[in-house]
C-alpha atoms as a PDB file:
ATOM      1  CA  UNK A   1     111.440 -65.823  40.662  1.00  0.00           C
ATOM      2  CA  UNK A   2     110.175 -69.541  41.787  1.00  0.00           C
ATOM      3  CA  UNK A   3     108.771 -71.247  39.996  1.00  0.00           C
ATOM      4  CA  UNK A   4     105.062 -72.113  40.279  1.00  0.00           C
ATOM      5  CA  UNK A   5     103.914 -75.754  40.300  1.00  0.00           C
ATOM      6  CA  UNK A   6     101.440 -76.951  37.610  1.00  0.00           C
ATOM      7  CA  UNK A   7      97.543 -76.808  38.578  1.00  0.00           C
ATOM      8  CA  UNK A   8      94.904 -78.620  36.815  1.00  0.00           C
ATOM      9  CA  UNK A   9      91.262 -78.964  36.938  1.00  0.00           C
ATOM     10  CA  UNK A  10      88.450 -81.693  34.966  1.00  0.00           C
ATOM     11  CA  UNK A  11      85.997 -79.903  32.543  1.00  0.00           C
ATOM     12  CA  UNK A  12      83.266 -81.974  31.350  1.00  0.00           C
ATOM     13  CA  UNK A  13      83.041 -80.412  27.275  1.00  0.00           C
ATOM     14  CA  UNK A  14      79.676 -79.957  25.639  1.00  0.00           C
ATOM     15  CA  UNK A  15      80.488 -83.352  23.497  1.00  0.00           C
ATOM     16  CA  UNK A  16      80.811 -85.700  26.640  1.00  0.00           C
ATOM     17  CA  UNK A  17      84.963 -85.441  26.525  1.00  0.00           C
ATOM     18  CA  UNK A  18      86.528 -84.843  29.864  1.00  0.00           C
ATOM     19  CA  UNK A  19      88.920 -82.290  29.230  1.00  0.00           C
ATOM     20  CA  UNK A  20      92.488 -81.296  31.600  1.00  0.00           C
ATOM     21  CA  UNK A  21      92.405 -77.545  32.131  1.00  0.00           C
ATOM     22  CA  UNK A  22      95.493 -75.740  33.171  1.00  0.00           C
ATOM     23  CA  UNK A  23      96.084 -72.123  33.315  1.00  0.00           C
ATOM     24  CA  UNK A  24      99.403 -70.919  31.053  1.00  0.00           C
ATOM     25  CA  UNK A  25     101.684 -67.886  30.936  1.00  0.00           C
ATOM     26  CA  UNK A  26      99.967 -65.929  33.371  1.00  0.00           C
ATOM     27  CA  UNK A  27     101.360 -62.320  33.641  1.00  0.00           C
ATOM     28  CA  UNK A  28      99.957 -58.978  35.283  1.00  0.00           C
ATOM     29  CA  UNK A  29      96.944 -59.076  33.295  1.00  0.00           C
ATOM     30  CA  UNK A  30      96.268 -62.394  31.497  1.00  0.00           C
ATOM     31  CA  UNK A  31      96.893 -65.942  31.106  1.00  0.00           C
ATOM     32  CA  UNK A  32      96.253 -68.548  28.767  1.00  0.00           C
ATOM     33  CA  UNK A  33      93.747 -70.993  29.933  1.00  0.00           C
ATOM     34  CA  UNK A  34      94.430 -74.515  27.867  1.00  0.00           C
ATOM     35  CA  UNK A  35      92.582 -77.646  27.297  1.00  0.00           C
ATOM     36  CA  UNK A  36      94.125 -80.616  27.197  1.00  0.00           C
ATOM     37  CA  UNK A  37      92.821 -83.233  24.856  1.00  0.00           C
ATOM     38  CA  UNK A  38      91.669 -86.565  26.810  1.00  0.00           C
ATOM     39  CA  UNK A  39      93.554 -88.654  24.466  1.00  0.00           C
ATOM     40  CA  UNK A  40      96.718 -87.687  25.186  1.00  0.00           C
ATOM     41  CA  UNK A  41      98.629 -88.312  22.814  1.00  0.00           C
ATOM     42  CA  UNK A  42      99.902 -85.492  21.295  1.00  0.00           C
ATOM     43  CA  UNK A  43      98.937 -82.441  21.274  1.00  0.00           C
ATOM     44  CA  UNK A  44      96.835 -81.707  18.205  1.00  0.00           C
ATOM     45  CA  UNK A  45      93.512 -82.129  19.955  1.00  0.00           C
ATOM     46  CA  UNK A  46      94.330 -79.616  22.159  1.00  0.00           C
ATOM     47  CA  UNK A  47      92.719 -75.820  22.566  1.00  0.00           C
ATOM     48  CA  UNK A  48      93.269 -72.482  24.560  1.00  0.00           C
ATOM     49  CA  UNK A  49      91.680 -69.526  24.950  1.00  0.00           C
ATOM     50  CA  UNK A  50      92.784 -65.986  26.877  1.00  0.00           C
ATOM     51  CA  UNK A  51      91.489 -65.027  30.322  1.00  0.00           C
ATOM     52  CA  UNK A  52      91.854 -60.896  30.500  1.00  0.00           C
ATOM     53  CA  UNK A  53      92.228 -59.699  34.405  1.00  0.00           C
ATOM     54  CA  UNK A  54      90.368 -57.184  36.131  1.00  0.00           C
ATOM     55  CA  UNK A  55      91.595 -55.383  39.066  1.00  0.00           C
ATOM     56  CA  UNK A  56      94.583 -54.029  40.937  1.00  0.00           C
ATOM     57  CA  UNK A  57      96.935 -56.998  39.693  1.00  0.00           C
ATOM     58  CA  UNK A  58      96.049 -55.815  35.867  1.00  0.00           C
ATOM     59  CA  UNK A  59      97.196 -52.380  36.328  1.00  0.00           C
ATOM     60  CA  UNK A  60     100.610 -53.326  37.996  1.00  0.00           C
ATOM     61  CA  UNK A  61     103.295 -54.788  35.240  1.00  0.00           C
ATOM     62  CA  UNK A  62     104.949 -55.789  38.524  1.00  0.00           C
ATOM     63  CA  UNK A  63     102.761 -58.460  39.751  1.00  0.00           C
ATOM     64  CA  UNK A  64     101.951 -61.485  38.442  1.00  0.00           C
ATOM     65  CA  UNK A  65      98.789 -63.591  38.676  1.00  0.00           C
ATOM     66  CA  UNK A  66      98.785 -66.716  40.004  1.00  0.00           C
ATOM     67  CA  UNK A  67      98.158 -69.749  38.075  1.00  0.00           C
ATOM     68  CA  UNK A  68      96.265 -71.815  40.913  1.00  0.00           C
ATOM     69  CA  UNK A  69      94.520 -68.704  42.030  1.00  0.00           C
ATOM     70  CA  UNK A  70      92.997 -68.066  38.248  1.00  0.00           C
ATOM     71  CA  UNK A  71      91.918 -71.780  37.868  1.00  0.00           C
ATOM     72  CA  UNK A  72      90.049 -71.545  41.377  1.00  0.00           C
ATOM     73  CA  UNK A  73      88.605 -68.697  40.646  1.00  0.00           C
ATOM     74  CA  UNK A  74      86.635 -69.492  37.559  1.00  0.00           C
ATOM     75  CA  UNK A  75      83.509 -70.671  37.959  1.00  0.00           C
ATOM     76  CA  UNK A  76      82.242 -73.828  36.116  1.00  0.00           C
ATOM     77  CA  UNK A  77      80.156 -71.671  33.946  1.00  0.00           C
ATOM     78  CA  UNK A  78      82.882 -69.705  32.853  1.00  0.00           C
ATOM     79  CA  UNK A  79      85.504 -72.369  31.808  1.00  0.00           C
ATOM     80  CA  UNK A  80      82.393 -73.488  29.575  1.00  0.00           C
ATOM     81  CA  UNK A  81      82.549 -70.126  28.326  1.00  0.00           C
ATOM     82  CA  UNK A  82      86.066 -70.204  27.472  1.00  0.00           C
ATOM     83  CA  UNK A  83      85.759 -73.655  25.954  1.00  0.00           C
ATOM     84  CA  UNK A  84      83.334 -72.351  23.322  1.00  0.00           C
ATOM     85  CA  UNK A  85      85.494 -69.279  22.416  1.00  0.00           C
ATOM     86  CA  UNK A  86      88.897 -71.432  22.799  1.00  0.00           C
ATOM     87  CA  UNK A  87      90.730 -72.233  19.354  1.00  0.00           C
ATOM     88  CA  UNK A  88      93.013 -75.051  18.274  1.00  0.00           C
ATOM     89  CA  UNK A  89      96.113 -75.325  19.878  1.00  0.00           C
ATOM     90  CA  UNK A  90      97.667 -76.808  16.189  1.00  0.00           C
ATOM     91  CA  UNK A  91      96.150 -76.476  12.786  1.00  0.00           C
ATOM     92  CA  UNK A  92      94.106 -79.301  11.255  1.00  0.00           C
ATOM     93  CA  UNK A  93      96.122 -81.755   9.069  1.00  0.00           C
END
């Protein structure tokens, strides 16, 4: 299995923060979408949410989605969508 390089993408958040997207884990049918904190620093500010698949790659355990392919994909409106629902990558200290 190679291995696929690391794609990322600018999302302006709702509070004026430009956020680092990347898509995580992807697998037949999902993938973790995360936001990385502009600070960066550590990773505490950090948040994710799930992206579910739809179509013939979700019902195949052997396939695999592709990371690039699921950040290009999502529309602008949707990665807002995905910020709102998206939780804390750490707990609160």
């Amino acid at each position: 299995m190679k291995k696929e390089k690391l794609v990322m993408r600018d999302f302006h958040g709702p509070a004026g923060l430009d956020w680092r997207v990347t898509v995580m884990l992807p697998s037949h049918s999902s993938a973790m979408l995360v936001f990385q904190h502009p600070d960066g620093t550590s990773s505490r500010g950090d948040r994710y949410a799930w992206i579910n698949a739809h179509g013939s790659t979700a019902s195949d355990p052997r396939e695999r989605l592709s990371a690039a392919q699921v950040l290009q994909a999502l529309p602008d409106a949707e990665v807002a969508r995905l910020f709102r629902r998206s939780m804390p990558i750490s707990k609160a200290l």
